[in-house]
Structure formats: structure tokens, C-alpha cells
N, C-alpha and C. Protein backbone atom coordinates (compact mmCIF):
# COMPACT_ATOMS: atom_id res chain seq x y z
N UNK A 1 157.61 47.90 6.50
CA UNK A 1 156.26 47.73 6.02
C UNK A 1 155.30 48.28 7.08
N UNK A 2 154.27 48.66 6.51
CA UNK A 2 153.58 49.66 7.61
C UNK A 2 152.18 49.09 7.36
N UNK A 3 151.54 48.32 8.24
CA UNK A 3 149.99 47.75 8.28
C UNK A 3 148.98 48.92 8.41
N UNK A 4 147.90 48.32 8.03
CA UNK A 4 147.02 49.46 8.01
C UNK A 4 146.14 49.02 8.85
N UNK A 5 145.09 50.29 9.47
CA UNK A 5 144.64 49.78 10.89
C UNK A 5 143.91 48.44 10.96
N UNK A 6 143.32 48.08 9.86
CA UNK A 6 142.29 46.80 9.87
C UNK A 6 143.51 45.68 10.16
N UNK A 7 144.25 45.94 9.50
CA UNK A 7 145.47 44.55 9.34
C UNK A 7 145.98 44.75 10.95
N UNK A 8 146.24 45.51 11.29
CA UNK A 8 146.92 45.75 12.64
C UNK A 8 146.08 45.20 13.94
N UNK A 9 144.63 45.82 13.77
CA UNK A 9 143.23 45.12 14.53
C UNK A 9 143.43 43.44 14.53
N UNK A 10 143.34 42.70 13.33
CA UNK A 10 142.96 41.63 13.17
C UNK A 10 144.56 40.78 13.65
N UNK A 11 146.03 41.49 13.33
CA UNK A 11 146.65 40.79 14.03
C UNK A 11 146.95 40.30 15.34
N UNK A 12 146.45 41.61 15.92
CA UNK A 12 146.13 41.72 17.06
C UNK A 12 145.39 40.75 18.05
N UNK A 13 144.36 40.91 17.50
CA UNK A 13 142.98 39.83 17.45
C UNK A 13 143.36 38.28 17.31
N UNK A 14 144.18 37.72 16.34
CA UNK A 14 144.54 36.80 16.10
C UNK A 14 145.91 36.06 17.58
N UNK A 15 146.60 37.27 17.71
CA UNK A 15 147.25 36.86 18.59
C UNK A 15 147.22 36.54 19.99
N UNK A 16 145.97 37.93 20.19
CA UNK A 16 145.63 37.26 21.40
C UNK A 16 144.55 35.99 21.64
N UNK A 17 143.82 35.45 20.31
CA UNK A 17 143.33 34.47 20.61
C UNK A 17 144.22 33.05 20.81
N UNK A 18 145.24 33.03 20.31
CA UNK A 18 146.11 32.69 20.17
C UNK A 18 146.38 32.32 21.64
N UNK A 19 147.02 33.08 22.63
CA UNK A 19 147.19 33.18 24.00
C UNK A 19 146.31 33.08 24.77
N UNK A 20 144.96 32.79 24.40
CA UNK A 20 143.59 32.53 25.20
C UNK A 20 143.95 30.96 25.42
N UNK A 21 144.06 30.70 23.47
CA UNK A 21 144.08 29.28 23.58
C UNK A 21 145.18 28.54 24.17
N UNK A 22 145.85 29.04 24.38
CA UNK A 22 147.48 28.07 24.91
C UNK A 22 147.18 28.55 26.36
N UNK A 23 146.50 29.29 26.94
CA UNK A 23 146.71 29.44 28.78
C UNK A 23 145.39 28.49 28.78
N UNK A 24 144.35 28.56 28.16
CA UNK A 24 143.25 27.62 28.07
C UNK A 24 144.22 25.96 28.54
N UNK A 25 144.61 25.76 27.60
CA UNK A 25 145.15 24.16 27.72
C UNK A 25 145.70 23.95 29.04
N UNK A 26 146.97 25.23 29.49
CA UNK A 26 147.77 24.93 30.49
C UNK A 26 146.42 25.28 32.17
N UNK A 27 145.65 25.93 31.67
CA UNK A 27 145.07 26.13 33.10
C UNK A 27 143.95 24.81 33.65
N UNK A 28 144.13 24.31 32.08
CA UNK A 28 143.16 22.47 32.28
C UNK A 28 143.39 21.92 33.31
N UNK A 29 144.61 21.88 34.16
CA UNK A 29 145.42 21.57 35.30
C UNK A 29 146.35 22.42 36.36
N UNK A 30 146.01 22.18 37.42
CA UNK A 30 146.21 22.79 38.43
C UNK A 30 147.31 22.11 39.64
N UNK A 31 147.18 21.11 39.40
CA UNK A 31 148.34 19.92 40.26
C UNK A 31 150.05 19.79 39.61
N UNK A 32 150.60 19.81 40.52
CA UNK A 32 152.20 19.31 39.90
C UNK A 32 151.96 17.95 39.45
N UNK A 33 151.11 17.54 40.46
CA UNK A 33 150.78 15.83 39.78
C UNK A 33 149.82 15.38 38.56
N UNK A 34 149.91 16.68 38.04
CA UNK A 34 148.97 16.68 36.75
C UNK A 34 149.74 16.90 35.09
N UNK A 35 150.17 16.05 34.50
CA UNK A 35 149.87 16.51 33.58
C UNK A 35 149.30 16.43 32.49
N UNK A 36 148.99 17.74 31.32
CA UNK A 36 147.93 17.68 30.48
C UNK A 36 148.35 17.61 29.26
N UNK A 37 147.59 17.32 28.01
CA UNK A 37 147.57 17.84 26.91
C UNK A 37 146.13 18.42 26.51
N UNK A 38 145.71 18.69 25.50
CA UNK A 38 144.52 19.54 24.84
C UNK A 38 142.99 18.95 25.99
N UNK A 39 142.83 18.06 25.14
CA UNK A 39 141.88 17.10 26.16
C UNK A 39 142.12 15.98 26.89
N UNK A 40 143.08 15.90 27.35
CA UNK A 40 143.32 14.51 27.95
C UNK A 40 144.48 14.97 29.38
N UNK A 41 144.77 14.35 30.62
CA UNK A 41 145.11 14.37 31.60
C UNK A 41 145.48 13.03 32.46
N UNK A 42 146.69 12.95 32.66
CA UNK A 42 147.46 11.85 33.50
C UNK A 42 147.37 12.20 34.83
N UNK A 43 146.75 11.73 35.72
CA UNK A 43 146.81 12.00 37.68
C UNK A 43 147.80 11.29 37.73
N UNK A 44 148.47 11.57 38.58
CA UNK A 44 149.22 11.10 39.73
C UNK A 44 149.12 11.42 41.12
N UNK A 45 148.67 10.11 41.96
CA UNK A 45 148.32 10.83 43.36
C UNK A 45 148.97 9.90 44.61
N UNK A 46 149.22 10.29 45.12
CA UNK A 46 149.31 9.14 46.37
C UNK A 46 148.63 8.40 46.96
N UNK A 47 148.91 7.58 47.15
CA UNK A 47 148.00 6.24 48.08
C UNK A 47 147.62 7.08 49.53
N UNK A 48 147.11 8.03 49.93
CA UNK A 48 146.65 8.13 51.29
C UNK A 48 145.53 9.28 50.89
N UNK A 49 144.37 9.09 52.33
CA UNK A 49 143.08 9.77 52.20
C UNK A 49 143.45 11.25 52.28
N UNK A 50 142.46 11.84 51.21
CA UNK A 50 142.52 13.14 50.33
C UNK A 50 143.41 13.63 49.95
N UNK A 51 144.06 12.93 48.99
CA UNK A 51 145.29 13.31 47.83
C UNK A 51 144.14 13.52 46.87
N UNK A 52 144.22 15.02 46.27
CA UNK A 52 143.54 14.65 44.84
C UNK A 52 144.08 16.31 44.12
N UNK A 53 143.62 16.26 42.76
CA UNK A 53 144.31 17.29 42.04
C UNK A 53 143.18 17.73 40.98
N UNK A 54 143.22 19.15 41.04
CA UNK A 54 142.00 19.60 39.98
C UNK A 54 142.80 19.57 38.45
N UNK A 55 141.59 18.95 37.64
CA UNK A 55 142.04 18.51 36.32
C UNK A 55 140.60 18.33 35.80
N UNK A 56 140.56 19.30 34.46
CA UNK A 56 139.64 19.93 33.28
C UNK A 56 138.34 20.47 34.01
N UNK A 57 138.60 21.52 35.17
CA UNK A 57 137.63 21.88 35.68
C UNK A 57 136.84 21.26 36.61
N UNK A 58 137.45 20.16 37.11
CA UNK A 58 136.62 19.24 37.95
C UNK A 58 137.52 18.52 39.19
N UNK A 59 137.68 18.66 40.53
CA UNK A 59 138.44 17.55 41.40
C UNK A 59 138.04 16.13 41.33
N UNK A 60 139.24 15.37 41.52
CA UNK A 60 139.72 14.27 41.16
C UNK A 60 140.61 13.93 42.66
N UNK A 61 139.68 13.04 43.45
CA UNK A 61 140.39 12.75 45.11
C UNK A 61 140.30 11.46 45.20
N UNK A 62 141.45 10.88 45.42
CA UNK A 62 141.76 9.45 45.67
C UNK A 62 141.37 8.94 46.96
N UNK A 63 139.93 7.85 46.76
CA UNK A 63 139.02 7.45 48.10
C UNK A 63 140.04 6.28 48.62
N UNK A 64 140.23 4.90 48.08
CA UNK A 64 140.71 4.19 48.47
C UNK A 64 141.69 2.99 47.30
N UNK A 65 142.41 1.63 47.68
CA UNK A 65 142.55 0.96 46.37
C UNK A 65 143.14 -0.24 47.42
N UNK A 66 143.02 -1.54 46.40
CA UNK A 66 143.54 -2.92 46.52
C UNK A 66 144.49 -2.70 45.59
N UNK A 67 144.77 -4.15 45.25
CA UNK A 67 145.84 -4.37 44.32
C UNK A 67 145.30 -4.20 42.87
N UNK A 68 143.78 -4.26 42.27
CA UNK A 68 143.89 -4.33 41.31
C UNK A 68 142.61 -3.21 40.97
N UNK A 69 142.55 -2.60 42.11
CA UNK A 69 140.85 -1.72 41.96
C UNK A 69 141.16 -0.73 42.66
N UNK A 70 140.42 0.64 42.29
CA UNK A 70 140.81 2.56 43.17
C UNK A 70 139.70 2.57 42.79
N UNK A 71 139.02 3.38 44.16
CA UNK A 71 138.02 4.32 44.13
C UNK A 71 138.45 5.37 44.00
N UNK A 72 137.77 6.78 42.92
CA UNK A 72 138.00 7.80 43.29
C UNK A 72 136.70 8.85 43.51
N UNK A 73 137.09 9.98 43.96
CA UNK A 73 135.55 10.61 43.68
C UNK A 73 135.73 11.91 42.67
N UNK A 74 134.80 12.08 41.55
CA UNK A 74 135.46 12.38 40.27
C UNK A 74 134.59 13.57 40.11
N UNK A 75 134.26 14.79 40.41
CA UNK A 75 133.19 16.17 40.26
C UNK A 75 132.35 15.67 41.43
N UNK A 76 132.85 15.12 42.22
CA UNK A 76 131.48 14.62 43.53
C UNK A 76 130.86 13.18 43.34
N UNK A 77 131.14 12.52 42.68
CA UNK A 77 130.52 11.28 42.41
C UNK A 77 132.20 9.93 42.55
N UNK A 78 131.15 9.26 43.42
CA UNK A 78 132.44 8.22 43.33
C UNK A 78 132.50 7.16 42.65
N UNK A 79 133.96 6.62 41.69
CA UNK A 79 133.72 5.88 40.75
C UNK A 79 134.65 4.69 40.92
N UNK A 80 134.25 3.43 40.61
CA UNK A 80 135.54 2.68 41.47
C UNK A 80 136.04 2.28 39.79
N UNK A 81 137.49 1.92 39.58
CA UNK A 81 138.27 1.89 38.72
C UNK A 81 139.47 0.53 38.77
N UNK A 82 139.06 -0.50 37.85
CA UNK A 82 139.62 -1.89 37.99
C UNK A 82 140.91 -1.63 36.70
N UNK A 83 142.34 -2.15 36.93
CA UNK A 83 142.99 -1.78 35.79
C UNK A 83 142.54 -3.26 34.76
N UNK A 84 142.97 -1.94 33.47
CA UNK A 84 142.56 -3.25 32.20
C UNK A 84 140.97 -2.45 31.68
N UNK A 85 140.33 -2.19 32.66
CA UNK A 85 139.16 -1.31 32.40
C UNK A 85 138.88 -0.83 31.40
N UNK A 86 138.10 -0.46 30.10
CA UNK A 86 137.97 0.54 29.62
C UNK A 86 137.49 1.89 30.42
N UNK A 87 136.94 2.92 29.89
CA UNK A 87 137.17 4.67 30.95
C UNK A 87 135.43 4.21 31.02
N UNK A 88 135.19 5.02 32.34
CA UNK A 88 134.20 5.36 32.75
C UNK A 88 133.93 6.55 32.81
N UNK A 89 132.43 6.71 32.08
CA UNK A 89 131.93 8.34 32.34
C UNK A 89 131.93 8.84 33.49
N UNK A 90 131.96 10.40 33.89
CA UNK A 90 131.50 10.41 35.30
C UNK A 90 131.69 12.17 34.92
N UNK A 91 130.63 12.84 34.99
CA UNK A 91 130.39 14.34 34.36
C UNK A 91 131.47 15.52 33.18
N UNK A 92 130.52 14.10 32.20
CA UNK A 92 131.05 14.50 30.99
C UNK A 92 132.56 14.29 30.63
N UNK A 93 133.33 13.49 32.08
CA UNK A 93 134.84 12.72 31.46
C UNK A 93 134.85 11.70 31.30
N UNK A 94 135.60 11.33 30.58
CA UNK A 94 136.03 9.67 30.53
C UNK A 94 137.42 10.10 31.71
N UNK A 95 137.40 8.57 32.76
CA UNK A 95 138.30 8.32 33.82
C UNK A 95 138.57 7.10 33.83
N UNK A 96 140.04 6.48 34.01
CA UNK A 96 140.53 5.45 33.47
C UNK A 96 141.84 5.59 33.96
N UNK A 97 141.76 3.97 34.59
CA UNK A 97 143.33 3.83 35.49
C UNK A 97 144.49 3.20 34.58
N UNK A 98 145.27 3.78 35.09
CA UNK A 98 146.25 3.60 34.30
C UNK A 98 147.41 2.46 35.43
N UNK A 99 147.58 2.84 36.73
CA UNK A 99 148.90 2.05 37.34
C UNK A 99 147.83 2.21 38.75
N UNK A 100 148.40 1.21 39.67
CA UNK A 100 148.78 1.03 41.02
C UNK A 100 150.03 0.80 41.81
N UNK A 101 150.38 1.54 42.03
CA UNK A 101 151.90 0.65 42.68
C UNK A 101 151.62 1.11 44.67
N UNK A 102 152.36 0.61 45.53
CA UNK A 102 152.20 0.86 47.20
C UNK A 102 152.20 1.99 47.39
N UNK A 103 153.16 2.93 46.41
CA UNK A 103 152.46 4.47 46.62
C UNK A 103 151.94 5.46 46.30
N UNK A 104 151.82 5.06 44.88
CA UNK A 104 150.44 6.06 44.10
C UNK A 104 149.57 5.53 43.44
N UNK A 105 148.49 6.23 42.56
CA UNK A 105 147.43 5.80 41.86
C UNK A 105 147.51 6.74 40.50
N UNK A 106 147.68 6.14 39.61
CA UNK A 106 147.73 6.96 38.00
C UNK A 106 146.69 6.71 37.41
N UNK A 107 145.81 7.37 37.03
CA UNK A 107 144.63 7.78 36.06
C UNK A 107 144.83 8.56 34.94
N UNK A 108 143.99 8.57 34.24
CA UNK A 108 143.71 9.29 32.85
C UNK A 108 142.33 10.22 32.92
N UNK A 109 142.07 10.97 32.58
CA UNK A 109 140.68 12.02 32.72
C UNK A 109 141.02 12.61 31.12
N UNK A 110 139.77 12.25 30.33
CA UNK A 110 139.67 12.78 28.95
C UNK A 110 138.38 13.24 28.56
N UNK A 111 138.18 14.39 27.83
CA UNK A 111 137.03 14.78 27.69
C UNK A 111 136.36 14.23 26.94
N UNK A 112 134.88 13.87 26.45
CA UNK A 112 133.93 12.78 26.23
C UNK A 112 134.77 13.53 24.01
């Protein structure tokens, strides 16, 4: 079967949007300790000063934590994070803890 140039253009077209959108999702994250889906993002970081991992365009650096509360600082703004929490805004994400354990800190980062 032999396409004709319009059909050939637009498959074209189609496919590479196609591949915009799927490196789009995967480039949402930049950390091994990151992973993503469409809009939404799991941190994983370590318990020690400046562990942090870029996720949906914005760094995400783990300030400090107790047993039941993490500070982090989230696009430059620092947000402290109690588990059980519902998410807190903080430039245009929702951020929301997920675990504490003695050696990391797990969050969530989702777009509004």
C-alpha cells in the first residue's frame, strides 16, 4: 500500500507527537530515586543534609525530620510535612509524605 504525501505528513506528525509525549513523562524526573507517572511522583531520599532529586521541573531537597514530621525545601520554599497529612501546595504542586523510616524520607509531588 502506498500513502499519499498528506497521509505520510500526518503519520509522521502523529508519531512524532507521540514521542514528544512519552520523553515528556519520562524527563518529569531526573533522580534514580524518582519515580514517575503522567502527573504524579514518589521521592525517595535519604535522611542526611542535601539529598534531594529534581521532579516535574522543580528541586525537591530534604532539610530535616523527627519521627513523625520532614522539612523539605520544594522550588525554593520550605515546607514542613507531618505523616497522615493531606498534600500541601508549594508552586503549583501538591507535596505529601508518604514514609519515614532512620534512613529515608518518601514523598509524593503531584501536579495541582
Amino acid at each position: 500500500m502506498v500513502l499519499k504525501p498528506t497521509r505520510r505528513v500526518a503519520a509522521a506528525l502523529s508519531s512524532a507527537a507521540l514521542g514528544i509525549a512519552l520523553l515528556g513523562a519520562t524527563a518529569a524526573c531526573s533522580s534514580d530515586n524518582v519515580d514517575c507517572g503522567v502527573d504524579q511522583c514518589t521521592v525517595t531520599v535519604e535522611r542526611e543534609v542535601n539529598a534531594s532529586a529534581g521532579v516535574l521541573g522543580v528541586e525537591a531537597k530534604f532539610v530535616s525530620a523527627d519521627a513523625d514530621t520532614v522539612t523539605l525545601e520544594v522550588a525554593g520554599k520550605q515546607v514542613t510535612l507531618t505523616k497522615g497529612q493531606q498534600a500541601v501546595q508549594v508552586a503549583g504542586l501538591n507535596v505529601s509524605l508518604d514514609s519515614i523510616t532512620g534512613d529515608t524520607v518518601t514523598f509524593q509531588v503531584s501536579r495541582n
